[in-house]
Protein backbone atom coordinates (compact mmCIF):
# COMPACT_ATOMS: atom_id res chain seq x y z
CA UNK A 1 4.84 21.60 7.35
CA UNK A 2 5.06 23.02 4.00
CA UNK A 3 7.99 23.74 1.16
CA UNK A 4 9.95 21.70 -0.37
CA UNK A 5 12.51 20.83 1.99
CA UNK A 6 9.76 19.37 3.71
CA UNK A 7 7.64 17.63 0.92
CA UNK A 8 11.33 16.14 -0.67
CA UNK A 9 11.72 13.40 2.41
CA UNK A 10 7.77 12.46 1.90
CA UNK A 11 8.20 11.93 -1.75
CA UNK A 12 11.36 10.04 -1.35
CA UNK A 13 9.68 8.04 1.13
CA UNK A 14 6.26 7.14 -0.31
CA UNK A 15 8.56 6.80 -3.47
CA UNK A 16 10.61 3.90 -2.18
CA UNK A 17 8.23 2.16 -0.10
CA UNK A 18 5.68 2.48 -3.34
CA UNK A 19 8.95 1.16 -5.31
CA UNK A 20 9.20 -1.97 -3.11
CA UNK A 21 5.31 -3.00 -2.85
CA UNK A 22 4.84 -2.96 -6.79
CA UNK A 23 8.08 -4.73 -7.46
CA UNK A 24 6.90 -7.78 -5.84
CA UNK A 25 3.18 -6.82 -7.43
CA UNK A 26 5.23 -6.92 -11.14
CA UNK A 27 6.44 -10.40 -10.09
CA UNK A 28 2.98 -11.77 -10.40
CA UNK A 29 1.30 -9.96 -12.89
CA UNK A 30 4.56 -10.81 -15.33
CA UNK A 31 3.77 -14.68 -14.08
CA UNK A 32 -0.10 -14.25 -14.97
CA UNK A 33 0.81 -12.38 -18.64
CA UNK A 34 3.27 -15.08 -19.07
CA UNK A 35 1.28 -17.99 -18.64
CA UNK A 36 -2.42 -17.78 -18.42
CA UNK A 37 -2.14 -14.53 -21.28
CA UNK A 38 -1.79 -10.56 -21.37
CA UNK A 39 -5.25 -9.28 -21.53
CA UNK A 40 -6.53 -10.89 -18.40
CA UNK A 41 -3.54 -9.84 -16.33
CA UNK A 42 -3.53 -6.53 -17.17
CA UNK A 43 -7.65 -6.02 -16.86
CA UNK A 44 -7.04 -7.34 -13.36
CA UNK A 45 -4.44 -4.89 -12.80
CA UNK A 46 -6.02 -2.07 -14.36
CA UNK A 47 -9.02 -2.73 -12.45
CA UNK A 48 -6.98 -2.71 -8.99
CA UNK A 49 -4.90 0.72 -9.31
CA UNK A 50 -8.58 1.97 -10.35
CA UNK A 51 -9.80 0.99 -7.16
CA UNK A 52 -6.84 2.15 -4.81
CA UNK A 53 -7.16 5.18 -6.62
CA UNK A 54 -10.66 5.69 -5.68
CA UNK A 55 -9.42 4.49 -1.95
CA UNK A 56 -6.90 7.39 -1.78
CA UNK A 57 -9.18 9.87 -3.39
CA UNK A 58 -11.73 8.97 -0.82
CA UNK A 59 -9.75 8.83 2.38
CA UNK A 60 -7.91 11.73 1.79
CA UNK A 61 -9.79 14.49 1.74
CA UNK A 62 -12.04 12.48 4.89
CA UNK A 63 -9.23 12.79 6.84
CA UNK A 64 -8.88 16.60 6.59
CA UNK A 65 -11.83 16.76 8.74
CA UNK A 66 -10.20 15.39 11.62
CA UNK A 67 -8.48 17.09 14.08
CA UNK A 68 -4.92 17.26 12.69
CA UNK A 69 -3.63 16.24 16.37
CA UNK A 70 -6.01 13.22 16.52
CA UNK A 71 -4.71 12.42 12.54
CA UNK A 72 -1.10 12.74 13.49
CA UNK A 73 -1.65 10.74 16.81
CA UNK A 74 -3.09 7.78 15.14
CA UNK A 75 -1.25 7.78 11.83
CA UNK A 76 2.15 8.71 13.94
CA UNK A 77 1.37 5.45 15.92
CA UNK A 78 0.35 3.00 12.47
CA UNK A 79 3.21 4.60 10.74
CA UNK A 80 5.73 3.68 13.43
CA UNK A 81 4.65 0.24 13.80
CA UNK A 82 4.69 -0.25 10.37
CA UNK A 83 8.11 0.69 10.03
CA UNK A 84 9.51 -1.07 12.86
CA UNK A 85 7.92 -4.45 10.97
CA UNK A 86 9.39 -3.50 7.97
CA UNK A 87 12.81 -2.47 9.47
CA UNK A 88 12.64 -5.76 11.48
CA UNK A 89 12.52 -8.09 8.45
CA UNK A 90 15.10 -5.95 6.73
CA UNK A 91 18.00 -6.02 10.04
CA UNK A 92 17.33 -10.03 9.93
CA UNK A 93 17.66 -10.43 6.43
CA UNK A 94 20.65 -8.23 6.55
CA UNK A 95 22.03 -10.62 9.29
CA UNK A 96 21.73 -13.47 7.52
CA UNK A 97 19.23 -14.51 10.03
CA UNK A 98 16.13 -15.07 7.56
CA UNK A 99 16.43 -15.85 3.69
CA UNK A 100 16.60 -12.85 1.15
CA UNK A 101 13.35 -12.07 -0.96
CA UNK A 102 14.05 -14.12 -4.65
CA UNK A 103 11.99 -12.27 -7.15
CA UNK A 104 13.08 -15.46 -9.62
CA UNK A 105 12.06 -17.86 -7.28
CA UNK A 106 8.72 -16.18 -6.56
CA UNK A 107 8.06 -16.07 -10.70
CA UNK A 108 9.01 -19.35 -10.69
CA UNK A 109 6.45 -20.38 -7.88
CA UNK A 110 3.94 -18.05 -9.20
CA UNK A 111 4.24 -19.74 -12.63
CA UNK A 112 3.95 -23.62 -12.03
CA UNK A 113 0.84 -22.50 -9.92
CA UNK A 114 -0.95 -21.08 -12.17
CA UNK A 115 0.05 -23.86 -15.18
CA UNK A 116 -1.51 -26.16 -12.55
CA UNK A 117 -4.71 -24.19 -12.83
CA UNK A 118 -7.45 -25.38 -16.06
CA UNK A 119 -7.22 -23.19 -18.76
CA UNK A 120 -10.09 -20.86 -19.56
CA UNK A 121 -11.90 -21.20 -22.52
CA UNK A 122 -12.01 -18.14 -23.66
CA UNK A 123 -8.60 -16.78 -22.63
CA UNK A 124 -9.45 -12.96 -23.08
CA UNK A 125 -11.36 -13.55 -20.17
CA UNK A 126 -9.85 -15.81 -18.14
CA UNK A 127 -11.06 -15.70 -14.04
CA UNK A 128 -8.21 -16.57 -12.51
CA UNK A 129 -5.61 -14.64 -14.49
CA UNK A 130 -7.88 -11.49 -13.82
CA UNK A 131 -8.45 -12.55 -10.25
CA UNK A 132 -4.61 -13.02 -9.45
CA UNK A 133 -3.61 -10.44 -10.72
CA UNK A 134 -6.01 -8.13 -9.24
CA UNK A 135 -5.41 -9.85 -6.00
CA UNK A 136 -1.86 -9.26 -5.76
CA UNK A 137 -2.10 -5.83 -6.60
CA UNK A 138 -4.56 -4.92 -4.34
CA UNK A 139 -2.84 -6.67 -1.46
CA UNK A 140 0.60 -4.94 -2.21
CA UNK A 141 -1.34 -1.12 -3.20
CA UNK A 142 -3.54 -1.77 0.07
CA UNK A 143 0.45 -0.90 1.87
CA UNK A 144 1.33 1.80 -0.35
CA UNK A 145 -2.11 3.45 0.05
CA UNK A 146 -1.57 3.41 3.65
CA UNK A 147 1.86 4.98 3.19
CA UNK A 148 0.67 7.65 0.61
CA UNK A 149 -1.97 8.77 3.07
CA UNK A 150 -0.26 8.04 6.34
CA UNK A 151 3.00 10.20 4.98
CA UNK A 152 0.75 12.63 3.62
CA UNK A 153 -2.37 13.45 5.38
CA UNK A 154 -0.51 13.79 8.84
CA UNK A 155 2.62 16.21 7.28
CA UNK A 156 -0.18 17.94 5.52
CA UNK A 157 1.45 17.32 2.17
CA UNK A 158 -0.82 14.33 0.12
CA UNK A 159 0.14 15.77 -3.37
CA UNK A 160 3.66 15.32 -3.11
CA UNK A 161 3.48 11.25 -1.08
CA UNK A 162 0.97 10.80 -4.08
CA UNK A 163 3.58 11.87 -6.82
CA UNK A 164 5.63 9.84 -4.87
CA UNK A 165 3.95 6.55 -5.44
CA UNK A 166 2.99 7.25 -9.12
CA UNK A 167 6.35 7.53 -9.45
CA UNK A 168 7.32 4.26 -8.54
CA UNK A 169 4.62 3.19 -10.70
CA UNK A 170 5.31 4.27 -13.66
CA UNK A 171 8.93 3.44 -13.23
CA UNK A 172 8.44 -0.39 -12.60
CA UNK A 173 5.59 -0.69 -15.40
CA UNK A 174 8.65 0.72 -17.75
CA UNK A 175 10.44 -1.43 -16.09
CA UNK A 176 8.40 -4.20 -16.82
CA UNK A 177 7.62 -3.20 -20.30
CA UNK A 178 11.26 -3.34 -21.13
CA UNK A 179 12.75 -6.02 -19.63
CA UNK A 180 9.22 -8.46 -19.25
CA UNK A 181 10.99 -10.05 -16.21
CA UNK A 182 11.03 -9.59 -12.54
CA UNK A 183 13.21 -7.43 -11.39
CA UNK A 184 15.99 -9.45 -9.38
CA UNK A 185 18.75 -6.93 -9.71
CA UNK A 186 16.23 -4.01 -8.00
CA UNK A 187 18.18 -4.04 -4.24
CA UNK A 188 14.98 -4.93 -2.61
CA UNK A 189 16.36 -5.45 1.15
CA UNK A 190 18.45 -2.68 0.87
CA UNK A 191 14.96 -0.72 -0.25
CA UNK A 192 13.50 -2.00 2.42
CA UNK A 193 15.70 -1.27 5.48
CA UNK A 194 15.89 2.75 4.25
CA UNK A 195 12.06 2.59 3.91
CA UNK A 196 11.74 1.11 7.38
CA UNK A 197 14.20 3.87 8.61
CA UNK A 198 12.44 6.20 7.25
CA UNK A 199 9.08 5.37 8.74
CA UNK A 200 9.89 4.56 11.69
CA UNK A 201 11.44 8.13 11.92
CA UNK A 202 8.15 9.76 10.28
CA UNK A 203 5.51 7.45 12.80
CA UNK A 204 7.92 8.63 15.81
CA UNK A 205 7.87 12.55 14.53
CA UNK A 206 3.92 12.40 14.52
CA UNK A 207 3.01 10.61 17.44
CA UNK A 208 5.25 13.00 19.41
CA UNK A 209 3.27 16.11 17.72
CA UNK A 210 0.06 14.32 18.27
CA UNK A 211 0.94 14.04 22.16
CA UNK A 212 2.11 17.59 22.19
CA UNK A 213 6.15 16.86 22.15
CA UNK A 214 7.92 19.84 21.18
CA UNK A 215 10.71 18.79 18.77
CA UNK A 216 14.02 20.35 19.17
CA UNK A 217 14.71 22.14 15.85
CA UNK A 218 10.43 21.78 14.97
CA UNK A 219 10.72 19.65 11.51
CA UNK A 220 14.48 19.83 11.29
CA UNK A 221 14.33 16.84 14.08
CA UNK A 222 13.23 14.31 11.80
CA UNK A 223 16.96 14.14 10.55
CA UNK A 224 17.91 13.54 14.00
CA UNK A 225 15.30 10.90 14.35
CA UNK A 226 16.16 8.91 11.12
CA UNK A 227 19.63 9.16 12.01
CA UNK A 228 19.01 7.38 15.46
CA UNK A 229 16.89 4.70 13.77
CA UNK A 230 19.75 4.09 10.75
CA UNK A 231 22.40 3.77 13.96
CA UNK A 232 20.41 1.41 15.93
CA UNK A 233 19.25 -0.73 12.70
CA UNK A 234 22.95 -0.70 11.58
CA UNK A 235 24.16 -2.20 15.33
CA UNK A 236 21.12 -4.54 15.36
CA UNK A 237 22.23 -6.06 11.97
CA UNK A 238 25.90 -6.19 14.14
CA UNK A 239 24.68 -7.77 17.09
CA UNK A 240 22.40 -10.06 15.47
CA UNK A 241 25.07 -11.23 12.79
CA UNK A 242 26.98 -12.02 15.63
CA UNK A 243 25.13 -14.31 17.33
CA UNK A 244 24.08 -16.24 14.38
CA UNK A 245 27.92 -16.74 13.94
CA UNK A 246 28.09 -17.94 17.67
CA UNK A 247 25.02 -20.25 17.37
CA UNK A 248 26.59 -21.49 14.40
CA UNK A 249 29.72 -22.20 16.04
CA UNK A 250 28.65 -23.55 19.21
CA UNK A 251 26.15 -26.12 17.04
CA UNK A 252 29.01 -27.28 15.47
């Protein structure tokens, strides 16, 4: 696939999931500044998005030396099931079903955890500030490294997923920089439900080409696909709203 009308839905995609993942990274990394001190917690976090850069520089280019069938098979298959978990949480959440990710509540729990912690005596370099911090952002950039490869290695279009996810980046470090506190008001589930839409759609496009499916409309099908996945997400959050109502009522 190439062109723009092709690379736009990758960016937006990598874009948004990127967006979600270092939202709830920021959460952390403003708890470590906050308490345990600045230097530390960004060291740790410059030291992470130097290593997931190196991951995505590395993997990459390897994967051009696969078969692009065997690449879109596999990634096709990863992508959908990580979409379908993601679009999972988001349908339940919608419905009430499960509680709604607090961004306060996790800076509040991140910050009486690590105020429980001994304090480093010499605070520029303090172990656990660096190692939280790094932690959390490689666990969350681990996800959008997967995306940024996974949406762009198997379309055949890594530049644009990349500009994608530095995208997000630099928006929520602004972010971050500006406000220094999480971002509550960022509509997280609602983030998350498109993103799960939209991978689901992308992992379902692939593994069809890896298998040999021949789209109707070639690439134009993935608007047919994301629109099946937005219907059946949107009558999911329906049915399972209902029945929480009827459980509700029939337990009381």
């Amino acid at each position: 696939m190439g062109g723009w009308a092709h690379a736009i839905p990758m960016l937006t995609a990598a874009f948004l999931a990127s967006l979600v993942e270092f939202v709830e990274a920021l959460t952390v990394v403003l708890a470590v500044g906050t308490v345990r001190g600045w230097r530390p917690a960004l060291f740790g976090t410059g030291l992470a998005l130097g290593t997931l850069v190196l991951l995505v520089l590395a993997l990459g280019p390897a994967l051009t030396h696969i078969p692009l069938d065997y690449v879109q098979l596999g990634v096709g298959l990863l992508l959908l099931l990580f979409g379908l978990r993601w679009l999972r949480k988001a349908i339940l959440r919608a419905a009430g079903v499960i509680a709604l990710h607090d961004e306060v509540a996790a800076f509040a729990g991140e910050t009486a955890l690590l105020q429980s912690y001994e304090r480093a005596r010499d605070p520029r370099w303090d172990a656990v500030a660096i190692g939280t911090s790094f932690k959390i952002v490689m666990l969350e950039g681990i996800e959008v490294v997967f995306i940024v490869i996974a949406v762009g290695a198997a379309g055949g279009l890594l530049v644009p997923a990349s500009l994608g996810a530095g995208g997000a980046l630099v928006v929520v470090v602004l972010l971050g920089l500006v406000l220094h506190r999480p971002l509550a008001k960022v509509p997280e589930n609602a983030l998350k439900f498109v993103v799960g839409v939209l991978l689901s759609a992308f992992g379902t496009f692939w593994l069809g080409e890896g298998i040999g499916v021949d789209w109707p409309g070639a690439d134009w099908s993935l608007l047919g696909l994301t629109a099946w996945y937005l219907l059946v997400a949107l009558a999911a959050v329906r049915l399972s709203r209902a029945r929480r109502s009827a459980a509700v009522s029939a337990a009381g």
